[in-house]
Protein backbone atom coordinates (compact mmCIF):
# COMPACT_ATOMS: atom_id res chain seq x y z
CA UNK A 1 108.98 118.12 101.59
CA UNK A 2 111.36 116.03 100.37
CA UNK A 3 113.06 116.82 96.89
CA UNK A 4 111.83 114.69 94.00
CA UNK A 5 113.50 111.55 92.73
CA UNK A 6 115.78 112.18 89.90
CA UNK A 7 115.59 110.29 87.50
CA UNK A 8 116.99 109.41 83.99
CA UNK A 9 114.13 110.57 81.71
CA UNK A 10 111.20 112.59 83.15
CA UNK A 11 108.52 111.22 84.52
CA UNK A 12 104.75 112.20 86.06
CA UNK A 13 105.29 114.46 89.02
CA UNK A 14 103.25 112.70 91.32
CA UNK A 15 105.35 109.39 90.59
CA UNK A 16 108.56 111.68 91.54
CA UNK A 17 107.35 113.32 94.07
CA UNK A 18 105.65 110.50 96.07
CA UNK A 19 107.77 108.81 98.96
CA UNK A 20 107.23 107.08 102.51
CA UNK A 21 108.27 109.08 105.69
CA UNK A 22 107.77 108.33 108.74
CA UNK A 23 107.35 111.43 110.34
CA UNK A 24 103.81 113.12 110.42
CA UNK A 25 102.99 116.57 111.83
CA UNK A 26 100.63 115.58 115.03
CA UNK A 27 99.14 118.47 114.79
CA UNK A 28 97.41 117.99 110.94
CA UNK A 29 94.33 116.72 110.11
CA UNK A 30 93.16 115.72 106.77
CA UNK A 31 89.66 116.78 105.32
CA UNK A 32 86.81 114.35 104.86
CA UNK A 33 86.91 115.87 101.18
CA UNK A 34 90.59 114.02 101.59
CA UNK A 35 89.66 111.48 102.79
CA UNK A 36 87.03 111.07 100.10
CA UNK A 37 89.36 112.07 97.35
CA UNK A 38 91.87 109.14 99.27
CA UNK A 39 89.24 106.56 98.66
CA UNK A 40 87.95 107.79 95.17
CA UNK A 41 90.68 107.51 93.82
CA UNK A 42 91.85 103.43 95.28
CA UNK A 43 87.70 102.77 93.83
CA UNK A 44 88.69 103.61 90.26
CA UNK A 45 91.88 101.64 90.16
CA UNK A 46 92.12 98.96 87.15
CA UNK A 47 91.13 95.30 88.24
CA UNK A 48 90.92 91.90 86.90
CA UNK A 49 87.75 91.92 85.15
CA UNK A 50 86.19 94.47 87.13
CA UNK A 51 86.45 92.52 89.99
CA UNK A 52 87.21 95.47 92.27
CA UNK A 53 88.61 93.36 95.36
CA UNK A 54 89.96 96.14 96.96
CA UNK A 55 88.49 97.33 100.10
CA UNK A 56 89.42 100.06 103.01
CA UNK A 57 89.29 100.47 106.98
CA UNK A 58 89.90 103.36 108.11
CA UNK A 59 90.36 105.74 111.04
CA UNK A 60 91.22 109.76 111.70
CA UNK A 61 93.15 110.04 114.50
CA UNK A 62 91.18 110.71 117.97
CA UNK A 63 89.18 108.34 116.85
CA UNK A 64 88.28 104.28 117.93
CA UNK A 65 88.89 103.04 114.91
CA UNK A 66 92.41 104.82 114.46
CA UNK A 67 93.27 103.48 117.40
CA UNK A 68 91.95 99.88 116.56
CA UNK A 69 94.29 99.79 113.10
CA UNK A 70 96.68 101.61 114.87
CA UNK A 71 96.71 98.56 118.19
CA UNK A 72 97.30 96.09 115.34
CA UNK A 73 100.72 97.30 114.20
CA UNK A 74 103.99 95.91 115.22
CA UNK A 75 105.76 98.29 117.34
CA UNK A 76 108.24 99.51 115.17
CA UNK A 77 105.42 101.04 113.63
CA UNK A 78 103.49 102.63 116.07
CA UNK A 79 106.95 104.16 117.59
CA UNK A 80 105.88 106.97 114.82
CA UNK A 81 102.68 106.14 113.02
CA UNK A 82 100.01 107.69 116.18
CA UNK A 83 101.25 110.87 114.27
CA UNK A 84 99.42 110.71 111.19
CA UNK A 85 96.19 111.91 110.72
CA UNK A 86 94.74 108.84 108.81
CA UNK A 87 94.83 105.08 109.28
CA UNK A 88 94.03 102.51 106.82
CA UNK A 89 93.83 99.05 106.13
CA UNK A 90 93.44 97.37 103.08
CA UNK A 91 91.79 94.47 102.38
CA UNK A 92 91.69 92.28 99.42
CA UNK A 93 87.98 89.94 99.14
CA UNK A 94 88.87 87.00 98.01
CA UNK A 95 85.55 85.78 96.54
CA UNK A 96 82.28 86.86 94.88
CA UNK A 97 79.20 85.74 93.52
CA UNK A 98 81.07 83.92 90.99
CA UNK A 99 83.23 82.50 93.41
CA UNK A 100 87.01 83.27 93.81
CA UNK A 101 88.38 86.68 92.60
CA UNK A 102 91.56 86.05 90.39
CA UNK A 103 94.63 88.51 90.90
CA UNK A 104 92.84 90.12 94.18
CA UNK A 105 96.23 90.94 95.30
CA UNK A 106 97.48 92.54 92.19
CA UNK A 107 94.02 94.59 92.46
CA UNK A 108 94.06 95.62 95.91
CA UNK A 109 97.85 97.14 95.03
CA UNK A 110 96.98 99.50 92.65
CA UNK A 111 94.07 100.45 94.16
CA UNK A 112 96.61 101.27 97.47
CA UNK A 113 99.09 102.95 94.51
CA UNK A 114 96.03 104.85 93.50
CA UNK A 115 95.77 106.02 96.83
CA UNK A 116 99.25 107.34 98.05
CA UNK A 117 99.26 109.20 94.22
CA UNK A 118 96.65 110.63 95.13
CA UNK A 119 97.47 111.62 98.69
CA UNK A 120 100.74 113.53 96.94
CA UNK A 121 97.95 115.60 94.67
CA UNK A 122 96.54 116.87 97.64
CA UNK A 123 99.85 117.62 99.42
CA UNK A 124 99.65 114.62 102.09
CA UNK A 125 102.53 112.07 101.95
CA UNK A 126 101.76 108.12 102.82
CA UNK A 127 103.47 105.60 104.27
CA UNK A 128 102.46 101.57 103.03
CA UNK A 129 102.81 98.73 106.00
CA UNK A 130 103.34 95.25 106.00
CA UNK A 131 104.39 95.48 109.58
CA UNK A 132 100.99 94.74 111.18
CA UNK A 133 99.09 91.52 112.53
CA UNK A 134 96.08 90.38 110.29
CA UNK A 135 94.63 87.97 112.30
CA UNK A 136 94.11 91.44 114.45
CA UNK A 137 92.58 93.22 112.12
CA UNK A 138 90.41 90.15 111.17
CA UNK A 139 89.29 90.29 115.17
CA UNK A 140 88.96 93.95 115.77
CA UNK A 141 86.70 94.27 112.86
CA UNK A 142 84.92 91.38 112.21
CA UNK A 143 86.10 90.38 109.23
CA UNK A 144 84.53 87.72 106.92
CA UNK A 145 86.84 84.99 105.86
CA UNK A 146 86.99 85.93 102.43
CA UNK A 147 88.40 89.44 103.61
CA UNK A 148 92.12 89.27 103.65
CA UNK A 149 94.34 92.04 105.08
CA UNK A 150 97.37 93.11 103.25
CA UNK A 151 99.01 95.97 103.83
CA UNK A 152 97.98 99.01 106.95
CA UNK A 153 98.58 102.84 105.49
CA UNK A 154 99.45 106.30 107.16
CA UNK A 155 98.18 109.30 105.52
CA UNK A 156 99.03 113.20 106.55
CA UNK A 157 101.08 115.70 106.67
CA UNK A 158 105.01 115.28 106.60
CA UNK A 159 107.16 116.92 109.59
CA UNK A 160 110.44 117.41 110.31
CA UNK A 161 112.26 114.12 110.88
CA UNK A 162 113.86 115.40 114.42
CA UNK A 163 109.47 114.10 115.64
CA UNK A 164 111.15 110.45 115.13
CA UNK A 165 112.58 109.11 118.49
CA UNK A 166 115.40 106.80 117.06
CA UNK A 167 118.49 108.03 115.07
CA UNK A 168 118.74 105.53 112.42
CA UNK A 169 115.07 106.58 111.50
CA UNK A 170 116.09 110.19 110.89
CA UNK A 171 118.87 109.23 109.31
CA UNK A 172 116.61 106.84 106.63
CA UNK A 173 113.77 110.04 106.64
CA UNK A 174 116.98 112.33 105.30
CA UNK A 175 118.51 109.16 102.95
CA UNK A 176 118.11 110.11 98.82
CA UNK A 177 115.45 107.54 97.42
CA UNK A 178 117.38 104.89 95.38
CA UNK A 179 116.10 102.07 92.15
CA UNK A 180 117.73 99.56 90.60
CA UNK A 181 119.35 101.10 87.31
CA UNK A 182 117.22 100.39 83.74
CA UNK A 183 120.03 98.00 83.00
CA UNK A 184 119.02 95.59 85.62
CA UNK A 185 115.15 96.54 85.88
CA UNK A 186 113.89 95.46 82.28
CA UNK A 187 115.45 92.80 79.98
CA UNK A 188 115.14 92.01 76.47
CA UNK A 189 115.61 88.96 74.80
CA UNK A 190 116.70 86.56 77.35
CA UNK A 191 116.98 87.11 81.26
CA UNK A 192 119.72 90.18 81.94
CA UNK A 193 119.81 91.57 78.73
CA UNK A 194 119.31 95.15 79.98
CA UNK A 195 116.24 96.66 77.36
CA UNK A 196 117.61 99.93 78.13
């Protein structure tokens, strides 16, 4: 595993420790206690007034579904993400009985950030996608229209990153995690006033 981000006052270990590799061990599986820990944990994420638009497809790997999420990324993606053990897609609904959801977006995000926190509690690593065709998803699993993919995730366990085919992609697998300093993240007063 990769060492934690430093940073310049500490912070919650599973905020440190968390990060996005590419490279998966083939050869791991995750639990369906994992898996149900995974999804827990997105279900009790904060949401516009309890709104909860966030929903989940997902897959293990040897099975249809896995390979249905995992058909619908680009190929970028797929050069490494077969290895995981756990496919997902999230979904944001876009309406309910009241009609349209406000912030479904914002909801369905930290629902996913719920997720991948929790995925470093249980000593998985995840890896968020925005490479991936929607309109796919929306045809392999019969989506309503009010169902909106956003974003495809890869769940296991982390490998070395010699399993990744293409140089540069080791080389960004080894690369230190890097932010924007305080000084430009968070202003006070009036736009670039660094806060901090």
């Amino acid at each position: 595993m990769r060492k934690p981000a430093v940073t310049s006052v500490p912070i919650a270990s599973l905020m440190a420790e968390r990060w996005s590799p590419r490279a998966f061990d083939a050869s791991a599986a995750v639990t369906p206690e994992q898996v149900k820990a995974l999804l827990e944990a997105a279900r009790w994420a904060p949401s516009f007034g309890n709104t909860q638009p966030a929903r989940y497809l997902m897959g293990l790997r040897g099975t249809p579904s896995f390979d249905g999420i995992l058909a619908t990324l680009n190929s970028g993606n797929r050069a490494w993400a077969h290895r995981a053990s756990l496919l997902l897609v999230g979904v944001m609904v876009t309406t309910n009985e009241k009609g349209p959801v406000p912030y479904a977006e914002y909801g369905l995000g930290l629902a996913s950030e719920n997720l991948v926190l929790q995925a470093v509690e249980l000593g998985l690593v995840a890896h968020q996608m925005a490479g991936f065709s929607a309109d796919a998803v929306r045809s392999a699993f019969s989506l309503p229209d009010d169902a909106v993919p956003k974003v495809a995730i890869a769940v296991g366990s982390p490998a070395s990153p010699d399993v990744l085919e293409e140089d540069w992609r080791i080389e960004r697998e080894k690369a230190d995690r890097v932010r924007v300093p305080l000084a430009d993240f968070a202003f006070t007063g009036q736009w670039g006033t660094p806060a901090l």
